[in-house]
N, C-alpha and C. Protein backbone atom coordinates (compact mmCIF):
# COMPACT_ATOMS: atom_id res chain seq x y z
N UNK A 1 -2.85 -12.83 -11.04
CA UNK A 1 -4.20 -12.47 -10.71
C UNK A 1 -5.13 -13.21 -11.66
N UNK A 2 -6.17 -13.69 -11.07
CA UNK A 2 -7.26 -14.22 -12.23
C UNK A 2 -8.08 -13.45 -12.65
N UNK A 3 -8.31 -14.36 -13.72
CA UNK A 3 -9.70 -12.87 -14.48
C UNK A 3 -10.95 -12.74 -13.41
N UNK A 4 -11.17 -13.87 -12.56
CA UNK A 4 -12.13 -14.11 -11.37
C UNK A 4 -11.99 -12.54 -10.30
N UNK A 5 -11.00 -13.02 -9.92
CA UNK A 5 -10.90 -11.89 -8.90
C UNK A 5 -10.67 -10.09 -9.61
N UNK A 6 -10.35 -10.33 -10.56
CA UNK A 6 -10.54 -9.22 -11.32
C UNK A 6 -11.36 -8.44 -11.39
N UNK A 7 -12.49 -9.49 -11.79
CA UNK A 7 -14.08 -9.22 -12.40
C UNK A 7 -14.76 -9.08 -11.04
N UNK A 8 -14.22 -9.87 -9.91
CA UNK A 8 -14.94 -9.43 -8.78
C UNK A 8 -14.68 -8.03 -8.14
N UNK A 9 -13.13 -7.78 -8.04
CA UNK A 9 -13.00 -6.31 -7.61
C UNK A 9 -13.33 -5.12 -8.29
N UNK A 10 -13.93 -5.44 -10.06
CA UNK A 10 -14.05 -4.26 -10.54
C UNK A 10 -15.73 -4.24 -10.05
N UNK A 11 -16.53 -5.69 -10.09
CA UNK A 11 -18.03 -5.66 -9.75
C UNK A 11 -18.23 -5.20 -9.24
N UNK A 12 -17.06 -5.36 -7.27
CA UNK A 12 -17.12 -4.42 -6.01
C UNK A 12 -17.43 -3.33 -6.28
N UNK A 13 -16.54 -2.60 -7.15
CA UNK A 13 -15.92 -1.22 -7.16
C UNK A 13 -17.60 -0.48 -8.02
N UNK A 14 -18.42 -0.97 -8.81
CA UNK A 14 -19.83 -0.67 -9.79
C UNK A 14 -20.56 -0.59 -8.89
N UNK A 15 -20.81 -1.92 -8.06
CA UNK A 15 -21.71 -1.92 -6.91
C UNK A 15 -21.57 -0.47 -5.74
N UNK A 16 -20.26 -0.67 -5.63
CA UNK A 16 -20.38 0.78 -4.39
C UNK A 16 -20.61 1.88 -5.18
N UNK A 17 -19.90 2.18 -6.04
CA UNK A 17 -20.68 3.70 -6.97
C UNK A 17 -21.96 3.51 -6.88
N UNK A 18 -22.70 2.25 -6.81
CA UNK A 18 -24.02 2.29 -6.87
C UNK A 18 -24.67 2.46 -5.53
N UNK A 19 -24.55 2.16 -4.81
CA UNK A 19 -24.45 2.02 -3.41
C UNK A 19 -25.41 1.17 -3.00
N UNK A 20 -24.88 -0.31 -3.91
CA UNK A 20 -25.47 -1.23 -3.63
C UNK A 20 -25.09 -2.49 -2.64
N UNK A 21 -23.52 -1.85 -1.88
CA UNK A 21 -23.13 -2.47 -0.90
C UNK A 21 -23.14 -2.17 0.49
N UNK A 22 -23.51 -3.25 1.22
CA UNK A 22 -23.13 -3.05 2.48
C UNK A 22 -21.93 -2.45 2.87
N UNK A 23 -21.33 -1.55 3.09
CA UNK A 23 -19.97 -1.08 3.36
C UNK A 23 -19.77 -0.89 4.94
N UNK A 24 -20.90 -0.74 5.54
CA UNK A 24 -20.58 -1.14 6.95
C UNK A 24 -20.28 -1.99 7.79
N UNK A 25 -20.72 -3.33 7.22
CA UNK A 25 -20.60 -4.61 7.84
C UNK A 25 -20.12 -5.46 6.79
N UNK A 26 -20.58 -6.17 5.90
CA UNK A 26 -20.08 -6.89 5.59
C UNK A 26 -18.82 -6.95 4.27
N UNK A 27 -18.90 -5.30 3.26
CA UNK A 27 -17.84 -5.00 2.72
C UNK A 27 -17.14 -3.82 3.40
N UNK A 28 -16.84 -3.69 4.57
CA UNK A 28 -15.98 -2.87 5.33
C UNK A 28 -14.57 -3.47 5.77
N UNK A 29 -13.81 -2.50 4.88
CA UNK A 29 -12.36 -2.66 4.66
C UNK A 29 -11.89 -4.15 5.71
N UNK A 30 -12.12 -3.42 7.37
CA UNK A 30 -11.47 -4.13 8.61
C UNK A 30 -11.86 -5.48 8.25
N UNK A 31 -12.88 -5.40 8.19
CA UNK A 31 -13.46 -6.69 8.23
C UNK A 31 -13.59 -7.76 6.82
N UNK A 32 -13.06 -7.26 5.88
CA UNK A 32 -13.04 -8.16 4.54
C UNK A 32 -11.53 -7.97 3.98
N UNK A 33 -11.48 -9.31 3.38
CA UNK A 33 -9.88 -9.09 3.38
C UNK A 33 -9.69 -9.78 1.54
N UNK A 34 -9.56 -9.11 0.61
CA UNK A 34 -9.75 -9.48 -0.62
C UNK A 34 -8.21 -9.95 -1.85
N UNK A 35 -8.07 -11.20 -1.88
CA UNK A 35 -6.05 -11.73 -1.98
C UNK A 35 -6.06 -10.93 -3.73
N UNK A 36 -4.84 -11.10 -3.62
CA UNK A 36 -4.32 -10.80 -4.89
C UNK A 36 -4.58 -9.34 -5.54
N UNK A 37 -4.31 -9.28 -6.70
CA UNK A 37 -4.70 -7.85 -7.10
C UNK A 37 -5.58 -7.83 -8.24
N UNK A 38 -5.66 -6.76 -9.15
CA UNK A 38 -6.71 -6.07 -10.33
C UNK A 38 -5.81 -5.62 -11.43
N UNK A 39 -6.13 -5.76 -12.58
CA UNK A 39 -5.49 -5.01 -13.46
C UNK A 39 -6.65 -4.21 -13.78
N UNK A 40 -6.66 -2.73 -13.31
CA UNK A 40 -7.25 -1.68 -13.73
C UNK A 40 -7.41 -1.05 -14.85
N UNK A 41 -6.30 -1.19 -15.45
CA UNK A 41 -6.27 -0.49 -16.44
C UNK A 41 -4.51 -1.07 -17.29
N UNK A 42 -4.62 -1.11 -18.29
CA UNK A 42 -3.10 -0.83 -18.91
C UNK A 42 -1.95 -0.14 -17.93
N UNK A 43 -1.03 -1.11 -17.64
CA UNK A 43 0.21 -0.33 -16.63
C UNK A 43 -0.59 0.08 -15.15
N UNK A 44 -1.87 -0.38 -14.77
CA UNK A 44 -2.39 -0.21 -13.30
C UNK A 44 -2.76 -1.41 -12.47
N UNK A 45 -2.00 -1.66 -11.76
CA UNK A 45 -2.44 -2.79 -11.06
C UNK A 45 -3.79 -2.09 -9.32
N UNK A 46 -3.89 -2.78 -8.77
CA UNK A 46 -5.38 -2.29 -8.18
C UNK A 46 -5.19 -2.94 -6.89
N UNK A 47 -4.85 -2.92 -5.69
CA UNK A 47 -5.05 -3.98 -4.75
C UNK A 47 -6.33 -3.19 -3.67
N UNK A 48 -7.17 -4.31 -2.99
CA UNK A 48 -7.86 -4.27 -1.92
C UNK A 48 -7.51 -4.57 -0.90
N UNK A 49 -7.49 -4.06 0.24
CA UNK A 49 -6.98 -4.95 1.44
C UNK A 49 -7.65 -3.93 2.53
N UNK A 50 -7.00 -3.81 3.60
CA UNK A 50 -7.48 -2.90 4.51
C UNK A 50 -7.77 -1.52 4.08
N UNK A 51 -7.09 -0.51 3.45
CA UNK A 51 -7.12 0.17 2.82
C UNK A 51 -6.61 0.12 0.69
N UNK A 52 -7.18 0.55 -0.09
CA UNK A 52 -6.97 0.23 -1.58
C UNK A 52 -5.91 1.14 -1.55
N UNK A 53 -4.77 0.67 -2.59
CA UNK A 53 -3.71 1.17 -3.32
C UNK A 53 -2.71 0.85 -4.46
N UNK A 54 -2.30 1.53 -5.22
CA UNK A 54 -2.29 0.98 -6.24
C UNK A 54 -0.57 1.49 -6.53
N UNK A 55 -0.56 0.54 -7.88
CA UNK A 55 1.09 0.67 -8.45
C UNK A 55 0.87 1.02 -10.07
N UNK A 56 1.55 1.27 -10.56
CA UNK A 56 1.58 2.69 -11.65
C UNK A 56 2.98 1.85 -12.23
N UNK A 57 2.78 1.62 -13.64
CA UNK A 57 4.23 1.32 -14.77
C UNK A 57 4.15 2.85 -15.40
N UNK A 58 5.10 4.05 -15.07
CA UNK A 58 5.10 4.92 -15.55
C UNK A 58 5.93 5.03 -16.71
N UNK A 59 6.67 3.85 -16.98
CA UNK A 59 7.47 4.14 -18.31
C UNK A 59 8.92 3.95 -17.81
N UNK A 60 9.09 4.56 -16.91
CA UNK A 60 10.11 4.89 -16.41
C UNK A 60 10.37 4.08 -14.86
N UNK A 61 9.68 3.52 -14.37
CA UNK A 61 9.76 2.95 -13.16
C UNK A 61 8.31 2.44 -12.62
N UNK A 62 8.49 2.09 -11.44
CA UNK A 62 7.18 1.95 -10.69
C UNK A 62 6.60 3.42 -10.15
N UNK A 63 5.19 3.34 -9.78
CA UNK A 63 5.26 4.07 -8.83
C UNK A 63 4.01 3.51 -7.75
N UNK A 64 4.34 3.87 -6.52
CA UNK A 64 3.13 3.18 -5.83
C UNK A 64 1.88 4.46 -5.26
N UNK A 65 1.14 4.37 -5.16
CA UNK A 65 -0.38 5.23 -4.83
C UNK A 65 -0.80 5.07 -3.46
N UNK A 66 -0.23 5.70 -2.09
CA UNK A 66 -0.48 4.37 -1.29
C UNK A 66 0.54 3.45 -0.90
N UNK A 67 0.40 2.67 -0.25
CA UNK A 67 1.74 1.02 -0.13
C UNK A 67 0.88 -0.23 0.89
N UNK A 68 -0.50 0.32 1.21
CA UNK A 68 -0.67 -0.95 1.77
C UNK A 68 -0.53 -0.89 3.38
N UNK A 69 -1.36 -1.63 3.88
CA UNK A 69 -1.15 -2.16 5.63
C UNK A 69 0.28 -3.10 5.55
N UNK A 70 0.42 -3.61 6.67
CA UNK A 70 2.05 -4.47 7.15
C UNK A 70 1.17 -6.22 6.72
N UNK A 71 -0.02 -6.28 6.82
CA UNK A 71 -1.02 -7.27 5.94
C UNK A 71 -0.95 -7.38 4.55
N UNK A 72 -0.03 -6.27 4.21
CA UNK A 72 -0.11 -6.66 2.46
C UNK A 72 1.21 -6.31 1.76
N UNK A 73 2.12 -6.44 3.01
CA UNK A 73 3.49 -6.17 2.22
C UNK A 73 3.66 -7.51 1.10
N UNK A 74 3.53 -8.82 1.59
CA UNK A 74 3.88 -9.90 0.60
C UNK A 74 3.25 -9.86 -0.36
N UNK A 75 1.57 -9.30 -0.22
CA UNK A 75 0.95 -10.17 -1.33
C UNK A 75 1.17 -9.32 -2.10
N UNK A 76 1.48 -7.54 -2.36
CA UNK A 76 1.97 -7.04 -2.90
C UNK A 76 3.03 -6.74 -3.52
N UNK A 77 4.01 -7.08 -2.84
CA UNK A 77 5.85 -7.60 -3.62
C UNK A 77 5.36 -8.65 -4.36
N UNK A 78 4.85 -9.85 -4.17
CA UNK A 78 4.49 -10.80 -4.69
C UNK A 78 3.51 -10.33 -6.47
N UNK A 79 2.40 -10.09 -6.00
CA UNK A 79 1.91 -9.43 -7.44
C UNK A 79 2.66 -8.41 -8.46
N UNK A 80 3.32 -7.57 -7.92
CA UNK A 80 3.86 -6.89 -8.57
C UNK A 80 5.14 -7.25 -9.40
N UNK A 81 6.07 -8.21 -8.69
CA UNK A 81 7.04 -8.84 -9.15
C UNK A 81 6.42 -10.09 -10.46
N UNK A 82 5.17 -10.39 -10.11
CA UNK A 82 4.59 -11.24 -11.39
C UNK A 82 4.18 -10.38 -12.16
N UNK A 83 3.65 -9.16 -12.02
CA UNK A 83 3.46 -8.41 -13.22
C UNK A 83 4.50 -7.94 -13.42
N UNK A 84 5.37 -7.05 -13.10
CA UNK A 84 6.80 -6.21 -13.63
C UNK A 84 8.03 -6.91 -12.90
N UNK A 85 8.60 -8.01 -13.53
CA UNK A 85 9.60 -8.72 -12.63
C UNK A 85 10.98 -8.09 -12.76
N UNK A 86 11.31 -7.30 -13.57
CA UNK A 86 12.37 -6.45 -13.30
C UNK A 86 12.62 -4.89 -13.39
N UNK A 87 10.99 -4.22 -13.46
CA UNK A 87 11.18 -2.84 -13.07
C UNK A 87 11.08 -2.55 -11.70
N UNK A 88 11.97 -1.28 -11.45
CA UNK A 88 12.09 -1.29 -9.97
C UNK A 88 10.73 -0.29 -9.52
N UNK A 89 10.48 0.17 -8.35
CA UNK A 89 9.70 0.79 -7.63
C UNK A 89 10.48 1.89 -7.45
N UNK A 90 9.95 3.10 -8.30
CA UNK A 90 11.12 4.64 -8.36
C UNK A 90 10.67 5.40 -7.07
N UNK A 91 8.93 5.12 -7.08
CA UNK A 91 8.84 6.29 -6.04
C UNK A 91 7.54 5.84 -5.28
N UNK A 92 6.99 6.19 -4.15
CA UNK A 92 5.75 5.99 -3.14
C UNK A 92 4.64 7.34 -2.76
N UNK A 93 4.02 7.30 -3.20
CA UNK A 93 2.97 8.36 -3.14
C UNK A 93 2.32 8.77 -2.07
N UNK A 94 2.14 9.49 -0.60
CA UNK A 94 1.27 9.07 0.17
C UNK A 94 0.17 9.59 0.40
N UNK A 95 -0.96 9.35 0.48
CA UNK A 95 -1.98 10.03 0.11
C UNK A 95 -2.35 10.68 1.99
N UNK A 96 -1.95 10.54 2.94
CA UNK A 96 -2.01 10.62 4.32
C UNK A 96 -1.16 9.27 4.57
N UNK A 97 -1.34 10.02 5.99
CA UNK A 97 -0.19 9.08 7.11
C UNK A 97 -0.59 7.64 7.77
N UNK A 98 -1.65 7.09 7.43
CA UNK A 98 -2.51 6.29 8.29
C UNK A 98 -1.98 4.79 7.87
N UNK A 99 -1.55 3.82 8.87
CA UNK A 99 -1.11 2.64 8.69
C UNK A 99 -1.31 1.78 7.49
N UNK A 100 -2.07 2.25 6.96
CA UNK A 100 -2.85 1.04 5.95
C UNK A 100 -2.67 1.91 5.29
N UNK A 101 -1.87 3.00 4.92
CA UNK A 101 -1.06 3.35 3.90
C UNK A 101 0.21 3.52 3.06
N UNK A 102 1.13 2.80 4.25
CA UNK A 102 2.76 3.19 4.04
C UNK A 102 3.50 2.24 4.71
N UNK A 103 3.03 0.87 4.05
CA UNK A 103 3.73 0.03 4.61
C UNK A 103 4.76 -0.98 3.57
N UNK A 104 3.52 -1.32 2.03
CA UNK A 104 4.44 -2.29 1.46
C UNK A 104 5.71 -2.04 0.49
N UNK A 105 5.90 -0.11 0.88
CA UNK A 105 6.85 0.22 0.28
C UNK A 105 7.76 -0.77 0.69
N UNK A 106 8.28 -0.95 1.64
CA UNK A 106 9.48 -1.55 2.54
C UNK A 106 10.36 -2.46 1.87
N UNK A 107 9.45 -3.68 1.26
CA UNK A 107 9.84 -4.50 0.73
C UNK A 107 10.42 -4.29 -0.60
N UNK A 108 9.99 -3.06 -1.33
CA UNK A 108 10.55 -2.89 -2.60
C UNK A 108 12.06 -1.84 -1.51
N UNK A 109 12.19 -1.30 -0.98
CA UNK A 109 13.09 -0.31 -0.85
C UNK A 109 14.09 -1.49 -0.30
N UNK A 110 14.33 -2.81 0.64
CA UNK A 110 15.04 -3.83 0.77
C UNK A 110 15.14 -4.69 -0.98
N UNK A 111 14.21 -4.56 -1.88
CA UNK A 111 14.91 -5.45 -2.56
C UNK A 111 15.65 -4.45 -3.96
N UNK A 112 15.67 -2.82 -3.33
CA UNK A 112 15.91 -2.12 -4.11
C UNK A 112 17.82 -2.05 -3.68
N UNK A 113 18.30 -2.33 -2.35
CA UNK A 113 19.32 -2.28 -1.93
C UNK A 113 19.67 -3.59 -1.91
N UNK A 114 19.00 -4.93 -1.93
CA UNK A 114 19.28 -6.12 -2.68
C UNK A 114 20.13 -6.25 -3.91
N UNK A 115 19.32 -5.73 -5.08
CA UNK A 115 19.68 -5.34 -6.45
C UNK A 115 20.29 -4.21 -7.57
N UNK A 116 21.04 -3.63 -6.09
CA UNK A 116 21.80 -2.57 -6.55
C UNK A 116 20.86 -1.33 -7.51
N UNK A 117 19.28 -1.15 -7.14
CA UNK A 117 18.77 -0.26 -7.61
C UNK A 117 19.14 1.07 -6.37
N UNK A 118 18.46 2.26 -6.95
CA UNK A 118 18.19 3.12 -6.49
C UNK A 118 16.77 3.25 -5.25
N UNK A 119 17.02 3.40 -4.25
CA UNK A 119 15.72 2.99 -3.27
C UNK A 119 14.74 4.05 -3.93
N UNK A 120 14.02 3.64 -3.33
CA UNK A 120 11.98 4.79 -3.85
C UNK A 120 12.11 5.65 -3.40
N UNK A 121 11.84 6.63 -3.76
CA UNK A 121 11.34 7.86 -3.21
C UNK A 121 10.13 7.95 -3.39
N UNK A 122 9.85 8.51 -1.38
CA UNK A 122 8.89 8.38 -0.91
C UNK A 122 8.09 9.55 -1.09
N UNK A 123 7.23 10.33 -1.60
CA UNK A 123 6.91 11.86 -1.68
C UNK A 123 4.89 11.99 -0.31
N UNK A 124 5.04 12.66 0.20
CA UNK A 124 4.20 13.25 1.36
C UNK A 124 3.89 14.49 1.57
N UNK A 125 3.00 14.70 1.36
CA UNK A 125 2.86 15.98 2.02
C UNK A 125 2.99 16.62 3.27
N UNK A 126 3.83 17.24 3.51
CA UNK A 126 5.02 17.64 4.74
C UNK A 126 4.44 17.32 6.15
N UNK A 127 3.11 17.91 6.16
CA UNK A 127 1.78 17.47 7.42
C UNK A 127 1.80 16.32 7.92
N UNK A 128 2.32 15.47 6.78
CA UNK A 128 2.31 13.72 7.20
C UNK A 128 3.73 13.61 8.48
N UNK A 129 5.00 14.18 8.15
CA UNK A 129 5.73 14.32 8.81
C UNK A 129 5.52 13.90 10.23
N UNK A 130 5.24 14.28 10.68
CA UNK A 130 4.81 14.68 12.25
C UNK A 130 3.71 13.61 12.81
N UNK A 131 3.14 12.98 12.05
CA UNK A 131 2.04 11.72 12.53
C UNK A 131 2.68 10.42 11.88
N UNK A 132 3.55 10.59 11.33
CA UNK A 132 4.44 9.41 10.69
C UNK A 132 5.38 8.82 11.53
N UNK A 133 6.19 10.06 11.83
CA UNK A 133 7.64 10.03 13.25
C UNK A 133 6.82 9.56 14.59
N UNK A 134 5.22 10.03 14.84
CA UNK A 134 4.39 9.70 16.30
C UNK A 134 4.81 8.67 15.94
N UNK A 135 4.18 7.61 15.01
CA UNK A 135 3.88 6.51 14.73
C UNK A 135 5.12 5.12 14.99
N UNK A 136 6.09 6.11 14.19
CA UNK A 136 7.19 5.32 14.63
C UNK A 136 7.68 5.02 16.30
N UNK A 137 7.20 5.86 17.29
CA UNK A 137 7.62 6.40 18.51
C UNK A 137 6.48 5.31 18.79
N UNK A 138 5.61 5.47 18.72
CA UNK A 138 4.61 4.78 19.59
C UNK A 138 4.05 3.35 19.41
N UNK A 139 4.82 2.61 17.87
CA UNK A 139 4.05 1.35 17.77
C UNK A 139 5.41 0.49 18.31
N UNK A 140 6.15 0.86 18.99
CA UNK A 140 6.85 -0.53 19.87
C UNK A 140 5.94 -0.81 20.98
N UNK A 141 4.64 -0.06 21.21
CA UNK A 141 3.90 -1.22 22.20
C UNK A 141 3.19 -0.30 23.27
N UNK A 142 3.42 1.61 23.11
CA UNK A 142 2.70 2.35 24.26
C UNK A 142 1.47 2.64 24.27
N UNK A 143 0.96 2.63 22.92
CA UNK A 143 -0.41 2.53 22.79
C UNK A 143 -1.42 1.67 22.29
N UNK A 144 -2.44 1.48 22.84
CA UNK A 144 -3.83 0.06 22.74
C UNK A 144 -4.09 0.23 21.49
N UNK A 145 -4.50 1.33 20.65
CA UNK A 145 -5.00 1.52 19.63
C UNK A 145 -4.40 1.12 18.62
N UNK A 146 -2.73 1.82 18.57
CA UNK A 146 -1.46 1.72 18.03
C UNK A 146 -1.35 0.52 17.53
N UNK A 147 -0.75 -0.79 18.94
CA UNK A 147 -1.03 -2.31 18.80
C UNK A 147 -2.44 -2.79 17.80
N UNK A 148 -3.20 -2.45 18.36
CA UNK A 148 -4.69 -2.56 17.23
C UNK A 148 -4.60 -2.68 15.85
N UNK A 149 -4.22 -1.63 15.79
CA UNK A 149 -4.33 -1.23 14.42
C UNK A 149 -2.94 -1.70 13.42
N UNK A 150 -1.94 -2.24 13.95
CA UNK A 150 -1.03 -3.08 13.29
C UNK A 150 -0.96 -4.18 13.88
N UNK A 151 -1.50 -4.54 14.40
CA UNK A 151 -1.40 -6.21 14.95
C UNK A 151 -0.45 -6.45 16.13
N UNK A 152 -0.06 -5.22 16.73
CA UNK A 152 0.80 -5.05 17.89
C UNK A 152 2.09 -5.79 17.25
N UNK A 153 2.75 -5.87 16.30
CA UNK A 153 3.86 -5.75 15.77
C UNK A 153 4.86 -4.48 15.75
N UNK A 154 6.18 -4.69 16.18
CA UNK A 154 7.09 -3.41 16.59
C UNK A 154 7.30 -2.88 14.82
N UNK A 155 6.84 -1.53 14.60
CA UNK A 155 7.06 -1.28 13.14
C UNK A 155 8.26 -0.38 13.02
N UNK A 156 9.32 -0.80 13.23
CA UNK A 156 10.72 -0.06 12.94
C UNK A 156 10.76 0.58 11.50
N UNK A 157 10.65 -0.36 10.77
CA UNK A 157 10.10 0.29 8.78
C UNK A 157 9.73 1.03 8.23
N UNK A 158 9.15 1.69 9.19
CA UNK A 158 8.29 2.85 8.55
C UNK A 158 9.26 3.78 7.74
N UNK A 159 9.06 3.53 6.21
CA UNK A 159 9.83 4.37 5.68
C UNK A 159 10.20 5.63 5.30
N UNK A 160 11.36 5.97 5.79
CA UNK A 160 11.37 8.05 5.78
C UNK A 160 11.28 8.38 4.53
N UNK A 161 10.76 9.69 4.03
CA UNK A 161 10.39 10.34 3.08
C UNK A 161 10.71 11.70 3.29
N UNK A 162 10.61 12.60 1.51
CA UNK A 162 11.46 13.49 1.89
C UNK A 162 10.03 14.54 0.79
N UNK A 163 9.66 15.62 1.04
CA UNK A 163 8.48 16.55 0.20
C UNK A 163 9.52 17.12 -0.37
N UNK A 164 8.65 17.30 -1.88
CA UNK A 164 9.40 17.74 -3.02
C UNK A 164 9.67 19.39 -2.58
N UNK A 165 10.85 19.79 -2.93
CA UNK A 165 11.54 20.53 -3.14
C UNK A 165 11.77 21.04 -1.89
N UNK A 166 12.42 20.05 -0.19
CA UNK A 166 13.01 20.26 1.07
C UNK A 166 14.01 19.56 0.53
């Protein structure tokens, strides 16, 4: 990541507290597409993309906040592997069920069975369940919106998850 894009996503991030951005048109998620990531903070990396989410060095592993649209599985394996090139991804956070949230786990949970790690655990709040499994059912191609909203790509990946203490 450069200090450029850094300084630009934290500027973003001042400006909208301020609400000095357009967020309807011209900084609205769909429509702006922002590469690479942020170092937020010590052990926080920061990504923008369709929806923001982030990855966590807890000491002990990764953890992700979020995972990203099927638009940001690479650039996210990609950043993260340049910042932490051999801690694994322990666990996936989901904050809701919505596409542009639970996607770039995937790639860490394939290179977690690559490298003889332990795959992520995925944690959800149980509600998600049930609009997660739709999701899986319906993005081989039955619904307009569905296609839309992932690029009409068949999303077999969608990774299962299990709520703490089922």
């Amino acid at each position: 990541m450069s200090d450029e894009r850094q300084q630009d996503l934290l500027d973003l991030a001042e400006q909208a507290w301020r609400g000095e951005l357009d967020l309807q048109f011209e900084h609205h998620p769909v429509h702006r597409y922002y590469p690479g990531s942020c170092r937020l903070a010590d052990r926080l990396l920061g990504f923008k993309g369709i929806a923001g989410f982030y990855v966590i060095d807890s000491g002990d592993g990764l953890v992700m906040l979020d995972a990203g649209h099927l638009l940001d599985v690479k650039r996210c394996f990609e950043e993260v592997r340049r910042e932490w090139p051999d801690t694994p991804v322990v666990a996936a956070i989901y904050s809701h069920h919505h596409v542009d949230h639970v996607f770039s786990v995937t790639a860490f949970d394939a290179e977690a069975v690559e490298r003889g790690w332990p795959r992520p655990t995925v944690y959800a709040h149980e509600a998600n369940s049930r609009p997660l499994a739709g999701t899986r059912r319906t993005t081989a191609g039955s619904s307009r919106l569905t296609r839309r909203t992932i690029g009409g790509k068949r999303a077999t990946d969608i990774p299962t998850f299990s709520t703490a203490g089922t």
